[in-house]
N, C-alpha and C. Protein backbone atom coordinates (compact mmCIF):
# COMPACT_ATOMS: atom_id res chain seq x y z
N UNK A 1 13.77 -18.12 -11.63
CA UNK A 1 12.61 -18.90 -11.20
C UNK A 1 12.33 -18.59 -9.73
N UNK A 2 10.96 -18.69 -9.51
CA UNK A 2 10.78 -18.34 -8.03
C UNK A 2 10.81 -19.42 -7.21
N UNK A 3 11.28 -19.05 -6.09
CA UNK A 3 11.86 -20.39 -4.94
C UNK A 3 10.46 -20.49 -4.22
N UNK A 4 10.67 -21.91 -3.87
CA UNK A 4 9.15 -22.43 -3.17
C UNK A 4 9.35 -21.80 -2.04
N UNK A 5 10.18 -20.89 -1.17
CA UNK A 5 9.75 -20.52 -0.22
C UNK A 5 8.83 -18.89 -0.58
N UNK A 6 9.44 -18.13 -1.51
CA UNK A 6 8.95 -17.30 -1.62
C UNK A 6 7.65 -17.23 -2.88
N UNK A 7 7.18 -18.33 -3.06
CA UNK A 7 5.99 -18.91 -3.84
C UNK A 7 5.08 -18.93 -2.61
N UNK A 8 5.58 -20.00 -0.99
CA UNK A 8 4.77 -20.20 -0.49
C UNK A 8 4.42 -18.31 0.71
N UNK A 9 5.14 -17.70 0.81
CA UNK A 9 4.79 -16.43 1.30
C UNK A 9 4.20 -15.90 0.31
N UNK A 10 4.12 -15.10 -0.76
CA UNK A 10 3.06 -14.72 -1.90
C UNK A 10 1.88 -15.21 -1.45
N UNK A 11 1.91 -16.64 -1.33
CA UNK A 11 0.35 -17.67 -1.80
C UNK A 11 -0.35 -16.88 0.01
N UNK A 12 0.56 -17.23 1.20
CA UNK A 12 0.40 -16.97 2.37
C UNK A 12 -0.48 -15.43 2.40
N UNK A 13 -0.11 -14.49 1.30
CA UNK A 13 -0.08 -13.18 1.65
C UNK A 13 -1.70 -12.85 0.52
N UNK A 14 -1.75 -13.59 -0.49
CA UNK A 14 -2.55 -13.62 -1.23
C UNK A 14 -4.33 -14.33 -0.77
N UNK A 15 -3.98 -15.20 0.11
CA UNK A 15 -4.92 -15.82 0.43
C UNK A 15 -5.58 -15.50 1.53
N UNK A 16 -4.81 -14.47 2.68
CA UNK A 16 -4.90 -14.45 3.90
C UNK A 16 -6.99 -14.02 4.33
N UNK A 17 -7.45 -12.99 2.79
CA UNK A 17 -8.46 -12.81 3.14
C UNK A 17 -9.48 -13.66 3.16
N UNK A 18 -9.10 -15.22 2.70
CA UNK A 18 -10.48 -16.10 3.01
C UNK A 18 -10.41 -16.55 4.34
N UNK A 19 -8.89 -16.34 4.84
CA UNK A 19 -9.56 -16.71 6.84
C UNK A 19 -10.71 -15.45 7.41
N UNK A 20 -10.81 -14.29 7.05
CA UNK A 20 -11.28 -13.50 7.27
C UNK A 20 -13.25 -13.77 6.69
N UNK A 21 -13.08 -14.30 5.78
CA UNK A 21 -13.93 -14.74 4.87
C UNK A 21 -14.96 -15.93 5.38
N UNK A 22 -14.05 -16.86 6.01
CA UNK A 22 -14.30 -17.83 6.63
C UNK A 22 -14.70 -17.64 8.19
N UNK A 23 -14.12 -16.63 8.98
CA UNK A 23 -14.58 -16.10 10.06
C UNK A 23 -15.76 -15.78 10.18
N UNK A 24 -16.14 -14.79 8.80
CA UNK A 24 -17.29 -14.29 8.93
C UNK A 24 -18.81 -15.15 8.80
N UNK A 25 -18.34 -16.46 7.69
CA UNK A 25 -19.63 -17.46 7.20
C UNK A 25 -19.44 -18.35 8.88
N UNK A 26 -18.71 -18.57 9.56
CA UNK A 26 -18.77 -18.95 10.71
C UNK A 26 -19.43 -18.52 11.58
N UNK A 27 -19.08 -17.34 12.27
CA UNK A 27 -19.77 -16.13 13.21
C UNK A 27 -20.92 -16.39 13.17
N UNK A 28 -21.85 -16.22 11.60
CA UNK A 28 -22.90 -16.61 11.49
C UNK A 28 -23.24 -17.83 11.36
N UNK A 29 -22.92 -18.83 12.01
CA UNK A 29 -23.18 -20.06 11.85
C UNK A 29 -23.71 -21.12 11.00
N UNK A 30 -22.63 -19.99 9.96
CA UNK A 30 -22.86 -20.57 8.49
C UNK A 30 -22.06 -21.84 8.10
N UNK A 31 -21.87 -22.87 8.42
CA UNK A 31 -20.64 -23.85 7.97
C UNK A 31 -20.53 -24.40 6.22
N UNK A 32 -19.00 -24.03 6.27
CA UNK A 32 -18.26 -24.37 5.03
C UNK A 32 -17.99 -25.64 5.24
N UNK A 33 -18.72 -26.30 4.13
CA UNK A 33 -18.42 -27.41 4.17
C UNK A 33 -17.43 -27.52 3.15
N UNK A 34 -17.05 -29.07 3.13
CA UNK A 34 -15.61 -29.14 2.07
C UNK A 34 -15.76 -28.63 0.29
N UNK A 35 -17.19 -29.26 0.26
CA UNK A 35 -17.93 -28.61 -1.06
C UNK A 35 -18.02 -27.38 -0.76
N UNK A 36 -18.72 -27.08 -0.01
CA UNK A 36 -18.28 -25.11 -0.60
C UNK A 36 -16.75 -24.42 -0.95
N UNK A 37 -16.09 -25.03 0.21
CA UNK A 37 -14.38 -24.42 0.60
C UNK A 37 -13.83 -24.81 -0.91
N UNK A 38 -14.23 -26.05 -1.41
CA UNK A 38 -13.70 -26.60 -3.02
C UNK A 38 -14.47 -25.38 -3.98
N UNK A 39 -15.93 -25.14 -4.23
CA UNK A 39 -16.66 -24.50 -5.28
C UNK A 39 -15.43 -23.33 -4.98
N UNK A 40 -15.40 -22.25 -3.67
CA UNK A 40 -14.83 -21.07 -3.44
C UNK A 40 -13.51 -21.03 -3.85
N UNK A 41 -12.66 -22.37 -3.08
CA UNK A 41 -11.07 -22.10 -3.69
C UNK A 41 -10.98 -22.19 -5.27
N UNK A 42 -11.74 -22.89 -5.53
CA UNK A 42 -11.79 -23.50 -7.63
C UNK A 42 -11.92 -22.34 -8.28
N UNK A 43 -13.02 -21.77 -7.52
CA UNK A 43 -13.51 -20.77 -8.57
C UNK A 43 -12.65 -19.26 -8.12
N UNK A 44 -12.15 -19.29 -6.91
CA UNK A 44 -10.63 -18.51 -7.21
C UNK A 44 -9.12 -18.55 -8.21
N UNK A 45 -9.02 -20.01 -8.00
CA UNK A 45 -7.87 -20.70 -8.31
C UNK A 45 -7.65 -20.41 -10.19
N UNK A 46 -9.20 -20.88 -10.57
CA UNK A 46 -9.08 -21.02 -12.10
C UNK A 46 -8.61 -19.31 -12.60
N UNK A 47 -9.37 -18.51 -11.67
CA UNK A 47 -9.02 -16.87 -11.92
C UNK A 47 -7.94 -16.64 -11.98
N UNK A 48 -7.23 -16.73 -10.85
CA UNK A 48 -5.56 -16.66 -10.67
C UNK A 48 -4.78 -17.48 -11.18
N UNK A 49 -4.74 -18.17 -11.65
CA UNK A 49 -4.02 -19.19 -13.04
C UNK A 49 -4.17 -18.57 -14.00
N UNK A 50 -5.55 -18.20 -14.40
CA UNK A 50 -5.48 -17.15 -15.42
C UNK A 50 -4.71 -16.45 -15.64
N UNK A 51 -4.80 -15.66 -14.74
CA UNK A 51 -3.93 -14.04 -14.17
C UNK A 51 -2.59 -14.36 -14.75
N UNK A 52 -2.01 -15.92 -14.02
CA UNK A 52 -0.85 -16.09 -14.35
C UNK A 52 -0.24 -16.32 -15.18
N UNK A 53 -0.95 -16.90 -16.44
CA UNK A 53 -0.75 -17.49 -17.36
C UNK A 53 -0.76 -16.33 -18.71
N UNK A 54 -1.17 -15.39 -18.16
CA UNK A 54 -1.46 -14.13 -19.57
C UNK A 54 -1.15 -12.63 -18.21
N UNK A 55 -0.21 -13.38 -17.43
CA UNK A 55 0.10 -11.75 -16.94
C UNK A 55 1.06 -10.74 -17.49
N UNK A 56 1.62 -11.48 -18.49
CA UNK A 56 2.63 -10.53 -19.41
C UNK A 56 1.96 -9.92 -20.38
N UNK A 57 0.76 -10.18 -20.99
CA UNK A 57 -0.34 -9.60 -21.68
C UNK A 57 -1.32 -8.94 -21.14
N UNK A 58 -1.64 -9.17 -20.03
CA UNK A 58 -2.65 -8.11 -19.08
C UNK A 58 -1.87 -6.92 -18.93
N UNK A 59 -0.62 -7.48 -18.49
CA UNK A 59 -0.05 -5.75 -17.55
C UNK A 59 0.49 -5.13 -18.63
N UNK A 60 -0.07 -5.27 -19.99
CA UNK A 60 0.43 -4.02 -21.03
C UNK A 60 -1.01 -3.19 -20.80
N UNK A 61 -2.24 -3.71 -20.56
CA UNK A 61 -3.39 -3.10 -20.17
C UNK A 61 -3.56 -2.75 -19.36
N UNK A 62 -2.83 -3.22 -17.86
CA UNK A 62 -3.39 -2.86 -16.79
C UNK A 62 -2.07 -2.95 -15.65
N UNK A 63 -1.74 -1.98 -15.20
CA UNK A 63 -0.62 -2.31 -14.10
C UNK A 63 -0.79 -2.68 -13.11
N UNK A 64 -0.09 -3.20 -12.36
CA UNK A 64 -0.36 -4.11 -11.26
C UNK A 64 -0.64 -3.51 -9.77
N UNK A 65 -0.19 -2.10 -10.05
CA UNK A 65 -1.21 -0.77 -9.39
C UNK A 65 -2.38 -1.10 -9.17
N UNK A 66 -3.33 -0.66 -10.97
CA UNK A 66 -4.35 -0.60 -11.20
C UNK A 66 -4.95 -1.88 -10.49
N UNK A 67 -4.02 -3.10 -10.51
CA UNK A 67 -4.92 -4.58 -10.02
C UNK A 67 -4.70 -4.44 -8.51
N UNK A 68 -4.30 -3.69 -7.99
CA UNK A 68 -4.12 -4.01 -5.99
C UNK A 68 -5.31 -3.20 -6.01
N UNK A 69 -5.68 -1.84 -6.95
CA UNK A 69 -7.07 -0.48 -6.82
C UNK A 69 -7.98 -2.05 -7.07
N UNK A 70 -8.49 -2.46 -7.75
CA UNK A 70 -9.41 -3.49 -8.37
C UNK A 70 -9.55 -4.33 -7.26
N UNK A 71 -8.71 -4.88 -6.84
CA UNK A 71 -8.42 -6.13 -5.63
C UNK A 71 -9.23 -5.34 -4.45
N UNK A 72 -8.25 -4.13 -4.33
CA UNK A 72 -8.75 -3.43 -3.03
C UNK A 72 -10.29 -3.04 -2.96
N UNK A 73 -10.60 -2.39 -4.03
CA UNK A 73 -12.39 -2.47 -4.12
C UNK A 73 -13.21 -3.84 -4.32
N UNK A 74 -12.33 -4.88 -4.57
CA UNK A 74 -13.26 -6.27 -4.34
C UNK A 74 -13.70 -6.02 -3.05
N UNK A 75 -12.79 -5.85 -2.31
CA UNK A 75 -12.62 -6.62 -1.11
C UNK A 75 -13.69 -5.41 0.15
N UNK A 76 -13.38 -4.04 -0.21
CA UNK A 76 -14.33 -3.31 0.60
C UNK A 76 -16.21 -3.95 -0.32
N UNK A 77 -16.31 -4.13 -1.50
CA UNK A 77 -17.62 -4.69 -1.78
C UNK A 77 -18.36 -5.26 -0.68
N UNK A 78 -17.02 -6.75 -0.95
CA UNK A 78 -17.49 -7.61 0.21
C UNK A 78 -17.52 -7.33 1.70
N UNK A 79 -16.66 -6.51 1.57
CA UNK A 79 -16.95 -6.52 3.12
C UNK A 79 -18.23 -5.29 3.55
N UNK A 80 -18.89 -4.21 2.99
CA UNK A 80 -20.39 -3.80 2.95
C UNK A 80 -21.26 -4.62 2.41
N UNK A 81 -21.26 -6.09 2.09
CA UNK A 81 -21.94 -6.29 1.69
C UNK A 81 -22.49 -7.73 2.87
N UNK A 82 -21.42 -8.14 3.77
CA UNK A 82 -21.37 -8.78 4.76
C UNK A 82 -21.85 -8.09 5.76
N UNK A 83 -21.31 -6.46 5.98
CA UNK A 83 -22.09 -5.66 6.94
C UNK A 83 -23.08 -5.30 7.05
N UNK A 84 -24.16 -4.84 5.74
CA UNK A 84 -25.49 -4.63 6.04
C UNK A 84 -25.98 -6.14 6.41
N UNK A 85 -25.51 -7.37 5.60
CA UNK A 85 -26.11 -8.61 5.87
C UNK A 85 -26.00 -8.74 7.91
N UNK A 86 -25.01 -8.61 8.21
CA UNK A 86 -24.60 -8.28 10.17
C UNK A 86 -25.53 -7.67 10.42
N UNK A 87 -25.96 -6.39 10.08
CA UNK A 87 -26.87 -5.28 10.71
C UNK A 87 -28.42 -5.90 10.31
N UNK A 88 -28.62 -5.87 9.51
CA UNK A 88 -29.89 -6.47 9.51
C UNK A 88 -30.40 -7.64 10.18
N UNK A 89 -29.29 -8.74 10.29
CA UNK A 89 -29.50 -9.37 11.34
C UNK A 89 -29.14 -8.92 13.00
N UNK A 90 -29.10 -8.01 13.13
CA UNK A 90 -28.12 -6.70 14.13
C UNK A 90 -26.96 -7.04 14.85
N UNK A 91 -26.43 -8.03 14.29
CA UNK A 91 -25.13 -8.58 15.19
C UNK A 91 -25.60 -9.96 15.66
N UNK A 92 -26.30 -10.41 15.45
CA UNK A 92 -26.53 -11.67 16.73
C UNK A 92 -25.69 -12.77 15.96
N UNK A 93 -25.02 -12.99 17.14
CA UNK A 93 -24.15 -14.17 16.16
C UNK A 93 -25.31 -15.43 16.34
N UNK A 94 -26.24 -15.59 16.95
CA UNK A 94 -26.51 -16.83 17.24
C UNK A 94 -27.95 -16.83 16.40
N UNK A 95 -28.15 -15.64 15.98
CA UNK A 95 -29.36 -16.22 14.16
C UNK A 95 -28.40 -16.86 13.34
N UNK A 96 -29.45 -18.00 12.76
CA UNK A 96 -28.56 -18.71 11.61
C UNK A 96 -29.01 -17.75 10.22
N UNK A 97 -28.29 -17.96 9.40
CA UNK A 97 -28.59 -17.52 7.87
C UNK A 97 -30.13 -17.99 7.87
N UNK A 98 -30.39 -16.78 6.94
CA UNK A 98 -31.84 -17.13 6.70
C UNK A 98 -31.57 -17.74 5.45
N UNK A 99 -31.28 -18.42 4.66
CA UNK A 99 -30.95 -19.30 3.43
C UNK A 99 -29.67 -20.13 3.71
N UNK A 100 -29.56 -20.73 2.86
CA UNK A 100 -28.37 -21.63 2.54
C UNK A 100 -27.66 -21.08 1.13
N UNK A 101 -26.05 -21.93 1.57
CA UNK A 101 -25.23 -21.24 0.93
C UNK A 101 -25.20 -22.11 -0.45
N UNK A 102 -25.97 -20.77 -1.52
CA UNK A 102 -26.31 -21.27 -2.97
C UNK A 102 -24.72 -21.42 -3.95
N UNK A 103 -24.97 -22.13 -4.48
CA UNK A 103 -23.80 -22.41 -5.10
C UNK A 103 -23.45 -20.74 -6.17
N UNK A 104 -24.65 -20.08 -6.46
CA UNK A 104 -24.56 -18.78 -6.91
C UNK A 104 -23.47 -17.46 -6.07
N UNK A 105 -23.56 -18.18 -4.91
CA UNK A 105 -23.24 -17.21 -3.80
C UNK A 105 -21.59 -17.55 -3.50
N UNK A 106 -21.21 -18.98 -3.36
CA UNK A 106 -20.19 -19.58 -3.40
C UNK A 106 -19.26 -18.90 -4.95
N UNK A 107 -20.00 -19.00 -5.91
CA UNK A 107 -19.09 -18.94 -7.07
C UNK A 107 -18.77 -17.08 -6.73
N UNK A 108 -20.07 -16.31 -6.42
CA UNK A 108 -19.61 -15.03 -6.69
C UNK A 108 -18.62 -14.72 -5.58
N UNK A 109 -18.54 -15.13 -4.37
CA UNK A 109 -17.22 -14.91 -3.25
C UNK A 109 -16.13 -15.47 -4.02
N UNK A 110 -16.08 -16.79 -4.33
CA UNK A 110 -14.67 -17.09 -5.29
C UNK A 110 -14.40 -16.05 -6.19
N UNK A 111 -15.25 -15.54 -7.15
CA UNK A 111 -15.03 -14.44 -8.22
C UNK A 111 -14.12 -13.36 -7.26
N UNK A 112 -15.00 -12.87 -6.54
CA UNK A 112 -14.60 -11.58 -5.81
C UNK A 112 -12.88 -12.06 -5.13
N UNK A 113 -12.84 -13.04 -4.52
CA UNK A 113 -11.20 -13.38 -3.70
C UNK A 113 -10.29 -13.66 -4.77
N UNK A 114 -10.94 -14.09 -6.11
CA UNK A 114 -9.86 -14.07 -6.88
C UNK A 114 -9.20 -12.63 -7.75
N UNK A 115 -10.23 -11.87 -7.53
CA UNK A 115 -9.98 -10.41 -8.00
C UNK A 115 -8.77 -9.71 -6.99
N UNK A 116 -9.26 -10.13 -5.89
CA UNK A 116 -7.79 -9.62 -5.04
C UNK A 116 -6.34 -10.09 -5.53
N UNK A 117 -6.63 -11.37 -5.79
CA UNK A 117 -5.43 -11.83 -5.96
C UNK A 117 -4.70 -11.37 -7.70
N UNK A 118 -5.20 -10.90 -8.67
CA UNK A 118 -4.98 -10.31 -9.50
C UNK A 118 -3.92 -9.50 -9.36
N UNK A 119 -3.38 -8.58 -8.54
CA UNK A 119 -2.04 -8.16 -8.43
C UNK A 119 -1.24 -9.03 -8.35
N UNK A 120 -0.79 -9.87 -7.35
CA UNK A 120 0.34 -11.07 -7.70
C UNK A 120 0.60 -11.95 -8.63
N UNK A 121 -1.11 -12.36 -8.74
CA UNK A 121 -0.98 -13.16 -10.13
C UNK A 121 -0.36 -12.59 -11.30
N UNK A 122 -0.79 -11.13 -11.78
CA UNK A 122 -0.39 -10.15 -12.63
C UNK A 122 1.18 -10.19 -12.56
N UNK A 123 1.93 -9.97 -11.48
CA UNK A 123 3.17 -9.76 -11.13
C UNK A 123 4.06 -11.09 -11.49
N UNK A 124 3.41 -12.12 -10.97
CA UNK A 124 4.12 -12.98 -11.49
C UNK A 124 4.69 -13.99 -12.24
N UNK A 125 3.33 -13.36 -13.42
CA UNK A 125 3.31 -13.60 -14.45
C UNK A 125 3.78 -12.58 -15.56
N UNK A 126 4.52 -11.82 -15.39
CA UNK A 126 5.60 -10.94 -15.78
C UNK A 126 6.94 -11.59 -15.58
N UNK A 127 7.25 -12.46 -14.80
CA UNK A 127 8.40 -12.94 -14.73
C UNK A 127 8.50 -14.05 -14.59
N UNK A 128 9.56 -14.83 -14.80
CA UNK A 128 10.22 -16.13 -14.45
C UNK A 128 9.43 -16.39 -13.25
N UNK A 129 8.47 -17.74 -13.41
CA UNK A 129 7.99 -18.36 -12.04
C UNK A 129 7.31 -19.51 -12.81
N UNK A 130 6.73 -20.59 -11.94
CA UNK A 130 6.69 -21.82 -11.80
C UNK A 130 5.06 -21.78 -11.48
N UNK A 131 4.44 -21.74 -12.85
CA UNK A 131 2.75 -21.71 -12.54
C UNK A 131 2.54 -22.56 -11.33
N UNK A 132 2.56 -24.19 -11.73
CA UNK A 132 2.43 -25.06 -11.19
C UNK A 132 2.37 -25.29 -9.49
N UNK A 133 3.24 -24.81 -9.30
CA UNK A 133 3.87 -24.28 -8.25
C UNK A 133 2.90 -23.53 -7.05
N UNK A 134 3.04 -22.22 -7.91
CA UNK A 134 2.23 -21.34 -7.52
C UNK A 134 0.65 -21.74 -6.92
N UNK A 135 0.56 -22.36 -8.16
CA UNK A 135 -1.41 -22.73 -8.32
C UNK A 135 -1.45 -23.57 -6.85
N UNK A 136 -0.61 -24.39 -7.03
CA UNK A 136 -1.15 -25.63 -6.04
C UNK A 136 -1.05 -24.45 -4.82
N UNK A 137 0.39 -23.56 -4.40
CA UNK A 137 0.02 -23.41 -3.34
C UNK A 137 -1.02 -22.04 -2.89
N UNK A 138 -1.70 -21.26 -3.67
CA UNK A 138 -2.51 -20.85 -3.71
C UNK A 138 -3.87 -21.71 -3.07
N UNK A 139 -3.81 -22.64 -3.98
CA UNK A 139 -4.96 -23.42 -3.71
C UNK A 139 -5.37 -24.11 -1.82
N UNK A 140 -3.99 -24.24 -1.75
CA UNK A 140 -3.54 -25.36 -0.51
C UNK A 140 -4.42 -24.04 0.46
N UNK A 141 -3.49 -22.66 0.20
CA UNK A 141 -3.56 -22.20 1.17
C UNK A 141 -4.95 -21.32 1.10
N UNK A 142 -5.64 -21.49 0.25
CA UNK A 142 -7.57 -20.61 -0.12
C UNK A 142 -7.74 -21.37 1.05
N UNK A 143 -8.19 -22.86 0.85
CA UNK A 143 -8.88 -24.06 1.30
C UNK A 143 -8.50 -23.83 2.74
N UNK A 144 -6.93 -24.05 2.83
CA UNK A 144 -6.83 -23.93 4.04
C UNK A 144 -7.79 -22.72 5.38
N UNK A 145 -7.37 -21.52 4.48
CA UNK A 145 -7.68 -20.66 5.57
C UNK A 145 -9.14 -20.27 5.34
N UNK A 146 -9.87 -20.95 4.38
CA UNK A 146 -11.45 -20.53 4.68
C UNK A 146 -11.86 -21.61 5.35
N UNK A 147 -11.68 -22.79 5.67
CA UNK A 147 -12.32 -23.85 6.55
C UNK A 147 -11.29 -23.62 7.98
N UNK A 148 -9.62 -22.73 8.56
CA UNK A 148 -9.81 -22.54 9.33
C UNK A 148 -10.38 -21.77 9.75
N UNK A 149 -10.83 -20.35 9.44
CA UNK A 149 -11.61 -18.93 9.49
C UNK A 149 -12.85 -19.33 9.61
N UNK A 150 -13.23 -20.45 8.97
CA UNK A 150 -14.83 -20.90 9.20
C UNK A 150 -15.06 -21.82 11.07
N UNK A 151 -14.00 -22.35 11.18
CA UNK A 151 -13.96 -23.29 12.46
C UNK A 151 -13.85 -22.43 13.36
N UNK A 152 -12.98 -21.29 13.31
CA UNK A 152 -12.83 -20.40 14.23
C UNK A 152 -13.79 -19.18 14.37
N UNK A 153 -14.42 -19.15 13.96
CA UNK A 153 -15.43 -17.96 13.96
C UNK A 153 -16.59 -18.66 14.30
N UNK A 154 -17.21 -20.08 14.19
CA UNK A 154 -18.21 -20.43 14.68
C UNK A 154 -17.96 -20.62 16.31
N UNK A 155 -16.44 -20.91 16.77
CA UNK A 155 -15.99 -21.22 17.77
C UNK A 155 -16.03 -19.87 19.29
N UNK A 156 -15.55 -19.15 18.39
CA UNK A 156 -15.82 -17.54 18.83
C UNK A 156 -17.30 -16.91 19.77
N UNK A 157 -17.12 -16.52 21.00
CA UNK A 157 -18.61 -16.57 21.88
C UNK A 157 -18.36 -14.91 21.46
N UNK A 158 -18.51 -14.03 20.57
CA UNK A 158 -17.83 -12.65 20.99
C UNK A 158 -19.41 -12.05 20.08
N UNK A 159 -19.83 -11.42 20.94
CA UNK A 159 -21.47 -10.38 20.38
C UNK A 159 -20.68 -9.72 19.40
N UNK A 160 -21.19 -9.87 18.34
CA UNK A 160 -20.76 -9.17 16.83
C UNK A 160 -19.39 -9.07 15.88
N UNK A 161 -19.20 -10.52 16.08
CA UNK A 161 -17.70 -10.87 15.70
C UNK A 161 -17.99 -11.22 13.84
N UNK A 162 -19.34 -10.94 13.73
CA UNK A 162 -19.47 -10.54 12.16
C UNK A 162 -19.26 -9.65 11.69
N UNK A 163 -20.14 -8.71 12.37
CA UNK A 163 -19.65 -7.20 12.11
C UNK A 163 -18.09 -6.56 11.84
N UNK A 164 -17.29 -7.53 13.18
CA UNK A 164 -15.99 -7.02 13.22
C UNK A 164 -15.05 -7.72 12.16
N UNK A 165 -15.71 -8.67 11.46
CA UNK A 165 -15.03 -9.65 10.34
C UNK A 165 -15.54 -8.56 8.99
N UNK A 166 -16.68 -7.99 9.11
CA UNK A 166 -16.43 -7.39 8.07
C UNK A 166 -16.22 -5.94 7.91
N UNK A 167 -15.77 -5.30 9.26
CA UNK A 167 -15.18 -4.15 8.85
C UNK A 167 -13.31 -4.37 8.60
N UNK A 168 -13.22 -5.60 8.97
CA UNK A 168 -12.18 -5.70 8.62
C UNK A 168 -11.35 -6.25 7.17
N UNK A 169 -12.56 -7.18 6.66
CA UNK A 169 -12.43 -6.74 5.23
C UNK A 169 -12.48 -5.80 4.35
N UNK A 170 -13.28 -4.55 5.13
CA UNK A 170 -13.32 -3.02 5.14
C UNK A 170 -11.74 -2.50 4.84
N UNK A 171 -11.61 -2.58 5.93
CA UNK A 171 -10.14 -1.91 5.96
C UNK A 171 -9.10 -2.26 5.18
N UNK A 172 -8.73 -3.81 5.07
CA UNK A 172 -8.18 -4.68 4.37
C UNK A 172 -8.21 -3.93 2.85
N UNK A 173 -9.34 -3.95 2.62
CA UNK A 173 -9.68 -3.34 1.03
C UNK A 173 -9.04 -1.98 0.95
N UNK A 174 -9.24 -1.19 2.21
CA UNK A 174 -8.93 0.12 1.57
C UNK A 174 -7.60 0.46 1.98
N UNK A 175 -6.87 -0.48 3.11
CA UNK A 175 -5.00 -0.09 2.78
C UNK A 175 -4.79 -0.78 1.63
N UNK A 176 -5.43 -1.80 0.98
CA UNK A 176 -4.69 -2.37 -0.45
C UNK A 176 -5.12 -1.10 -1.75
N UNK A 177 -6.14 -0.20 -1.38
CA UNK A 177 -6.38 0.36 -2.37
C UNK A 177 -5.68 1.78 -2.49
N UNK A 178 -5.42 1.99 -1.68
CA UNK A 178 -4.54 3.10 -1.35
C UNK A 178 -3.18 2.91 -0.87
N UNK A 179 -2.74 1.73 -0.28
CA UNK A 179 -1.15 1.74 -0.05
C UNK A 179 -0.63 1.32 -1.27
């Protein structure tokens, strides 16, 4: 069985990209409110429970390789897809979104962060572990780090600290897709 400390590093290591996530809807002085941070972590959470719950039946289809390649191209998506949104607004952190954050938009970022997490989930649902466990602290720690990533990035005075939030989901994506 897996020990809650090394449940809560997994969840730590799995989640880390919604502070990044949260930086970026900040920067742009987009605020996550508790309803969004809930729609985003939920609609991660239910994914990766999934994952966990049928990862001994996935990874006869798919190795947990193949799910860090999958994860890792979520994650460069999002992050070109945050960057032309930066450039077109050309960096200014201080335009607000020209819309509000549709619950369409909320569910498809949850989709996408839970695709990252598909390798661990996959993994550890191959072995002896403690869904329960897991889920909650997954969950604890989504929530957590997209409403701190959101506080801290609106907080941030730095000319194009969007841009730099999403080349760094850039990168993020492509050492997971290649290391």
């Amino acid at each position: 069985m897996i020990s809650i400390i090394s449940a809560c590093i997994l969840s730590i290591v799995a989640t880390l990209d919604n502070l990044i996530i949260g930086v970026y809807y900040g920067s742009r002085k987009m605020k996550l409110s508790w309803k969004h941070n809930i729609i985003i972590s939920t609609t991660t959470i239910i994914i990766t429970t999934i994952s966990l719950l049928f990862g001994s039946y996935i990874s006869q289809f798919m190795t947990a390789r193949i799910g860090s390649i999958v994860g890792g191209l979520s994650l460069i998506i999002i992050g070109i897809w945050f960057l032309m949104l930066s450039i077109k607004d050309k960096g200014n952190v201080k335009v607000k979104s020209k819309g509000k954050l549709t619950l369409k938009n909320l569910i498809y970022v949850g989709l996408l962060l839970s695709i990252n997490n598909l390798p661990i989930a996959m993994a550890l649902g191959m072995v002896e572990q403690n869904t329960i466990l897991i889920t909650c602290f997954f969950y604890m720690f989504s929530i957590l780090f997209l409403k701190f990533g959101n506080l801290l990035g609106s907080r941030l005075n730095v000319k194009n600290i969007d841009i730099a939030s999403s080349i760094t989901i850039i990168i993020i994506g492509v050492m997971q897709t290649i290391l």
